[in-house]
Protein backbone atom coordinates (compact mmCIF):
# COMPACT_ATOMS: atom_id res chain seq x y z
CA UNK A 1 108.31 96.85 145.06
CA UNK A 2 106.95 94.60 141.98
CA UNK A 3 103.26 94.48 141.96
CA UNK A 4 101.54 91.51 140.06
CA UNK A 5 97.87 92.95 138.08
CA UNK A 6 95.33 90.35 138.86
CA UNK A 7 93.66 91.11 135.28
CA UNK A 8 95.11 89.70 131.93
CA UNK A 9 96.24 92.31 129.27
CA UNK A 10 96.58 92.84 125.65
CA UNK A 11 100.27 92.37 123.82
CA UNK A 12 101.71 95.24 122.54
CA UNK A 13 103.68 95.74 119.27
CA UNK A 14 104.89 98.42 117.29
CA UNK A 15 104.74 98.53 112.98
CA UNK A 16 105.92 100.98 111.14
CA UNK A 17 105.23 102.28 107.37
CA UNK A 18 108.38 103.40 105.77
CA UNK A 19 107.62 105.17 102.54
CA UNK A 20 109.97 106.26 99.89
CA UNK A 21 110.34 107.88 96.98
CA UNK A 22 111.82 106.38 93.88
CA UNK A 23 113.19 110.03 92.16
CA UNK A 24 113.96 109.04 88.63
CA UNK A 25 111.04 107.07 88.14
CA UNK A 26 108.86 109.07 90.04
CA UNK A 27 107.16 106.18 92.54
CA UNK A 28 106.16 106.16 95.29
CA UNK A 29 107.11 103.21 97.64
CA UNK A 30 106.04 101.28 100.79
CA UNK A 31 108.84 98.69 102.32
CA UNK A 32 107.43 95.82 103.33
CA UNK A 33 108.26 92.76 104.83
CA UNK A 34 107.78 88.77 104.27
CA UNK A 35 107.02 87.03 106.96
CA UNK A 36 109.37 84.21 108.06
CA UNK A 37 107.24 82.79 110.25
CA UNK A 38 103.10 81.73 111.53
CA UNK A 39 100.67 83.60 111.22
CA UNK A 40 100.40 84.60 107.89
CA UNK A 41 104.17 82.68 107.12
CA UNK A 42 104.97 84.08 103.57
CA UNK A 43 102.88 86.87 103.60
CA UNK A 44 104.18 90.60 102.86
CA UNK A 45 103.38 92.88 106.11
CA UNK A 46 104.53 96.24 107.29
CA UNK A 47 107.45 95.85 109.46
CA UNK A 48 106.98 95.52 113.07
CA UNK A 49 106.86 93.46 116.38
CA UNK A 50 106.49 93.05 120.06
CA UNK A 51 107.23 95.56 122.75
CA UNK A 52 110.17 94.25 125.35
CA UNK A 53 109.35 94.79 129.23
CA UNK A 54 111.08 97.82 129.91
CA UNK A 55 111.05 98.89 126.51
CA UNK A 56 109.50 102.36 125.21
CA UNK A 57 107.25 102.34 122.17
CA UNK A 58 109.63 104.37 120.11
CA UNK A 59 112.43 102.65 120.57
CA UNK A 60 110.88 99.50 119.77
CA UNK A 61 109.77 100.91 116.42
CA UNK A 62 113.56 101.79 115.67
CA UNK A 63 115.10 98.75 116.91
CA UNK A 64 112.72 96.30 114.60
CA UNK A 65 113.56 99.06 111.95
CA UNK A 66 116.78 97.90 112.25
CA UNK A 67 116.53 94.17 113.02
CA UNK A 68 113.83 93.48 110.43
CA UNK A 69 114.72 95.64 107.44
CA UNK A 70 118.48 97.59 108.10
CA UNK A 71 116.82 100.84 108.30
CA UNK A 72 118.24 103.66 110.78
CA UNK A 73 118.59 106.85 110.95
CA UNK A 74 114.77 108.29 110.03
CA UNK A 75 112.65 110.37 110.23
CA UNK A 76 109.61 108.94 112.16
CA UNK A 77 106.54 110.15 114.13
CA UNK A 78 103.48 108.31 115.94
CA UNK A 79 100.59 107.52 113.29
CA UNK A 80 97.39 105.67 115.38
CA UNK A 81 96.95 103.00 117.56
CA UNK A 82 95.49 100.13 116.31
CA UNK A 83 93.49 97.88 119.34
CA UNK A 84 90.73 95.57 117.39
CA UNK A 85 90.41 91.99 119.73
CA UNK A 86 90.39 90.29 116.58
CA UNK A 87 93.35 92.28 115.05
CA UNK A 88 95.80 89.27 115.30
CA UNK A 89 94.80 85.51 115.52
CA UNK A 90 97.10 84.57 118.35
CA UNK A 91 95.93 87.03 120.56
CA UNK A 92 94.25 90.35 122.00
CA UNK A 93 97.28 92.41 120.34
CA UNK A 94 97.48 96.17 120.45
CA UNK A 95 99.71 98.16 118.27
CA UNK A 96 101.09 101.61 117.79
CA UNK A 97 101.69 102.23 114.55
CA UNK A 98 104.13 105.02 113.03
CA UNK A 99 104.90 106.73 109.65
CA UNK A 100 108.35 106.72 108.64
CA UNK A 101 110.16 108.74 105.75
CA UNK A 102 113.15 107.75 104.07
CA UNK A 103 115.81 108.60 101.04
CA UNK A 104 115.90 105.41 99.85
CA UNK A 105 119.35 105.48 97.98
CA UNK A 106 120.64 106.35 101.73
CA UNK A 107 119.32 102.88 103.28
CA UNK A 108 120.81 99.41 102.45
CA UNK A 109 117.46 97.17 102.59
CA UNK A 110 118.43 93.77 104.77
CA UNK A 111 116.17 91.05 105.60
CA UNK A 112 117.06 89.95 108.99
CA UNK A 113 114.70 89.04 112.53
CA UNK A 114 112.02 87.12 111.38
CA UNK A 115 111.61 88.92 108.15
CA UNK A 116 112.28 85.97 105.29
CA UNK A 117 112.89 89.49 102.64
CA UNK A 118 112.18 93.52 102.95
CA UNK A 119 111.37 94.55 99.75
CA UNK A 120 109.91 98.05 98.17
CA UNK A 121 106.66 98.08 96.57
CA UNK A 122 104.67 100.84 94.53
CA UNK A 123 101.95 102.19 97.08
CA UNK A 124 99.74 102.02 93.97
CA UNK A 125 100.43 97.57 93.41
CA UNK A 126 100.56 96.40 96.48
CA UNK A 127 100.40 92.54 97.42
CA UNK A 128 97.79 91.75 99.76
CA UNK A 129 99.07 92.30 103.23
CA UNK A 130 98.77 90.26 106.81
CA UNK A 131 97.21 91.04 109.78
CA UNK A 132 94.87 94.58 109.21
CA UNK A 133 98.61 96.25 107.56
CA UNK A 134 96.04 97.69 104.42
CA UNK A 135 94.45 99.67 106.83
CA UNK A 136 97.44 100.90 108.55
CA UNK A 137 98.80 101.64 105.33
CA UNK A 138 95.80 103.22 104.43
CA UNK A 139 95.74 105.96 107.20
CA UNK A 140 99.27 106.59 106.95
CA UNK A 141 99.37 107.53 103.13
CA UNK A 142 96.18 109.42 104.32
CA UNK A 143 98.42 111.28 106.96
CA UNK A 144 101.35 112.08 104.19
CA UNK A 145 99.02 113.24 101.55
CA UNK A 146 97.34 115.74 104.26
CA UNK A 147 100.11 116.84 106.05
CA UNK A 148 102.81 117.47 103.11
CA UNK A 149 100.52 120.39 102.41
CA UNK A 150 101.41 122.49 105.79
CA UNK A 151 104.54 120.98 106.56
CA UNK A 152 108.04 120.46 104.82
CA UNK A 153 108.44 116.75 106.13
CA UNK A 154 108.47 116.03 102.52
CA UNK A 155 112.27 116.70 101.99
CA UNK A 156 112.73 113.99 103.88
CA UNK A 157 112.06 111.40 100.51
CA UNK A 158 114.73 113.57 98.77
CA UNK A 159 118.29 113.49 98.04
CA UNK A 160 119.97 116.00 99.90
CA UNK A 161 120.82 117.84 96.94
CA UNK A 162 117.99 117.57 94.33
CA UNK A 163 116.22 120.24 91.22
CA UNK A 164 113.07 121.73 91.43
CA UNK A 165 111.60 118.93 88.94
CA UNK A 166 112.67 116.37 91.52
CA UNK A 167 110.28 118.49 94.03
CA UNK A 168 107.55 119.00 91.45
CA UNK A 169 107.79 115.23 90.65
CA UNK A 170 107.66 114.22 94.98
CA UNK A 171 104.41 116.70 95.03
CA UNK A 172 102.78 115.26 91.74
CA UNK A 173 103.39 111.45 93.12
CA UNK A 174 102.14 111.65 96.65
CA UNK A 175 99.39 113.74 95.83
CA UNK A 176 98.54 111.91 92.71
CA UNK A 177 97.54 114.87 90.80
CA UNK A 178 99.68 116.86 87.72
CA UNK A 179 100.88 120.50 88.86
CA UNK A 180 101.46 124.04 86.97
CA UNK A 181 105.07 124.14 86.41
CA UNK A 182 105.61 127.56 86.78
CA UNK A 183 102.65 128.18 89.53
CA UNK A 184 104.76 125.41 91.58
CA UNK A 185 108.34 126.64 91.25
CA UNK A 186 106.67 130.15 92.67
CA UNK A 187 105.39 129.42 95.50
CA UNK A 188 107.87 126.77 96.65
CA UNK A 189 110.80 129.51 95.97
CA UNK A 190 108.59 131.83 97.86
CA UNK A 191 108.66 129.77 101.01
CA UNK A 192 112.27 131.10 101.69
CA UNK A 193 113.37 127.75 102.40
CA UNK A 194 115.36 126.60 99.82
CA UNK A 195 118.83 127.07 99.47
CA UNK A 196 120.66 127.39 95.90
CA UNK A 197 124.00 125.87 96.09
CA UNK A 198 124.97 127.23 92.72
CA UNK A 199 125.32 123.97 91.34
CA UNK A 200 124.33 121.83 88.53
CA UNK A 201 123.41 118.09 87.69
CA UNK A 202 126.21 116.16 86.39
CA UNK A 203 126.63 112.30 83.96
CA UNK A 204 122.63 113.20 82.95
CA UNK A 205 121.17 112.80 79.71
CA UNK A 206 119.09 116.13 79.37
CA UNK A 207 119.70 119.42 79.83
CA UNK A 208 121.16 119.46 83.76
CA UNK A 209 119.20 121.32 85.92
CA UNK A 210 120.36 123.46 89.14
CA UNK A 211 120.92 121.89 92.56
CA UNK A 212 118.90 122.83 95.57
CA UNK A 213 118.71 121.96 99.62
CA UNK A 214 116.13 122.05 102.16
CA UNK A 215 117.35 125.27 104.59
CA UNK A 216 116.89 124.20 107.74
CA UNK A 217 117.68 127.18 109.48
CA UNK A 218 115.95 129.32 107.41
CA UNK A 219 112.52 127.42 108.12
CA UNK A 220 112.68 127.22 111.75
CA UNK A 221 112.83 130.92 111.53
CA UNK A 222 109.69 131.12 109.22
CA UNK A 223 108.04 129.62 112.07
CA UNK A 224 109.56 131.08 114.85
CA UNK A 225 108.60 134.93 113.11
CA UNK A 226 104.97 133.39 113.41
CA UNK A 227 104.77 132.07 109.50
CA UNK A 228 104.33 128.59 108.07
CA UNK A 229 105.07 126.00 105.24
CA UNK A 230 102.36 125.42 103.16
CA UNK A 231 101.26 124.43 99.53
């Protein structure tokens, strides 16, 4: 039996901050969005958008993922939600925002929706975004810098098969601070979570360096014996 709620209600929408990693230039990157249409027309944003009826708040995120910039396939989790009145100029909008983590030479960036392009932008020269997106931004590089101490979510911004300067670099970019070489390779290695795949770099300029992968396997066990990631 429908049931109509005698009280108005706030919109809901999803947005999402997709950060990458640019590897051999050692950037890190947020994907944003220009919007195609009022408000803010021509402004860069995070992408997003309304909730369908019917619709769950996660898939939303993924399907405007999808419509808005061609990303699929990531890793994402639930960041804040964001529920100021004066938030968005059309209306009393909430939104649930999300972090979202992604190998950017795996995705094929394509503006589509109401997204005019879908670009990626340095997290440290950023345009000046719609809506309150800086301070969703803000809290979400807040949550990656925090948590990519404890937990290995960081693999996530890396080639599948990458060196242990490639993980060095990832740890020196997000956290924005230089690192003992030989201090770092330690206590990553000592993690047990890496997995040497006896190979080497190939078509590089320098010296090639061995090939690594995140072991899957061997981390859920770390945790499952009672231990834990951390840096």
């Amino acid at each position: 039996m429908s049931y109509t709620y005698k009280y108005p209600r706030p919109a809901l929408t999803v947005d999402t901050v997709v950060f990458g990693l640019d590897v051999d230039n050692n950037k890190w990157l947020v994907l944003l969005v220009e919007r195609g249409g009022e408000p803010f027309k021509g402004k860069w944003a995070i992408p997003g958008g309304f909730v369908n009826v019917g619709e769950s708040v996660d898939d939303a995120a993924l399907r405007e993922l999808e419509e808005e910039c061609g990303v699929k396939k990531v890793f994402i989790e639930q960041l804040y939600t964001f529920g100021a009145p004066d938030r968005d100029p059309r209306e009393h909008v909430v939104s649930v925002a999300y972090l979202v983590l992604v190998n950017i030479k795996d995705q094929q960036i394509i503006a589509g929706s109401d997204a005019s392009r879908a670009e990626w932008f340095p997290v440290k020269s950023l345009p000046k975004l719609a809506f309150d997106h800086q301070k969703i931004l803000a809290m979400a590089k807040k949550r990656l810098q925090g948590k990519i101490r404890y937990d290995p979510l960081g693999f996530e911004l890396l080639p599948k098969k990458f060196t242990l300067t490639q993980l060095q670099n990832l740890y020196e970019t997000i956290l924005d601070t230089p690192l003992d070489k030989r201090n770092f390779r330690k206590k990553v290695q000592a993690q047990g979570i890496l997995r040497d795949l006896g190979e080497i770099q190939k078509n590089v300029t320098h010296r090639a360096a061995k090939l690594y992968s995140f072991d899957k396997r061997a981390y859920r066990k770390v945790v499952k014996s009672g231990g834990h990631f951390s840096f």
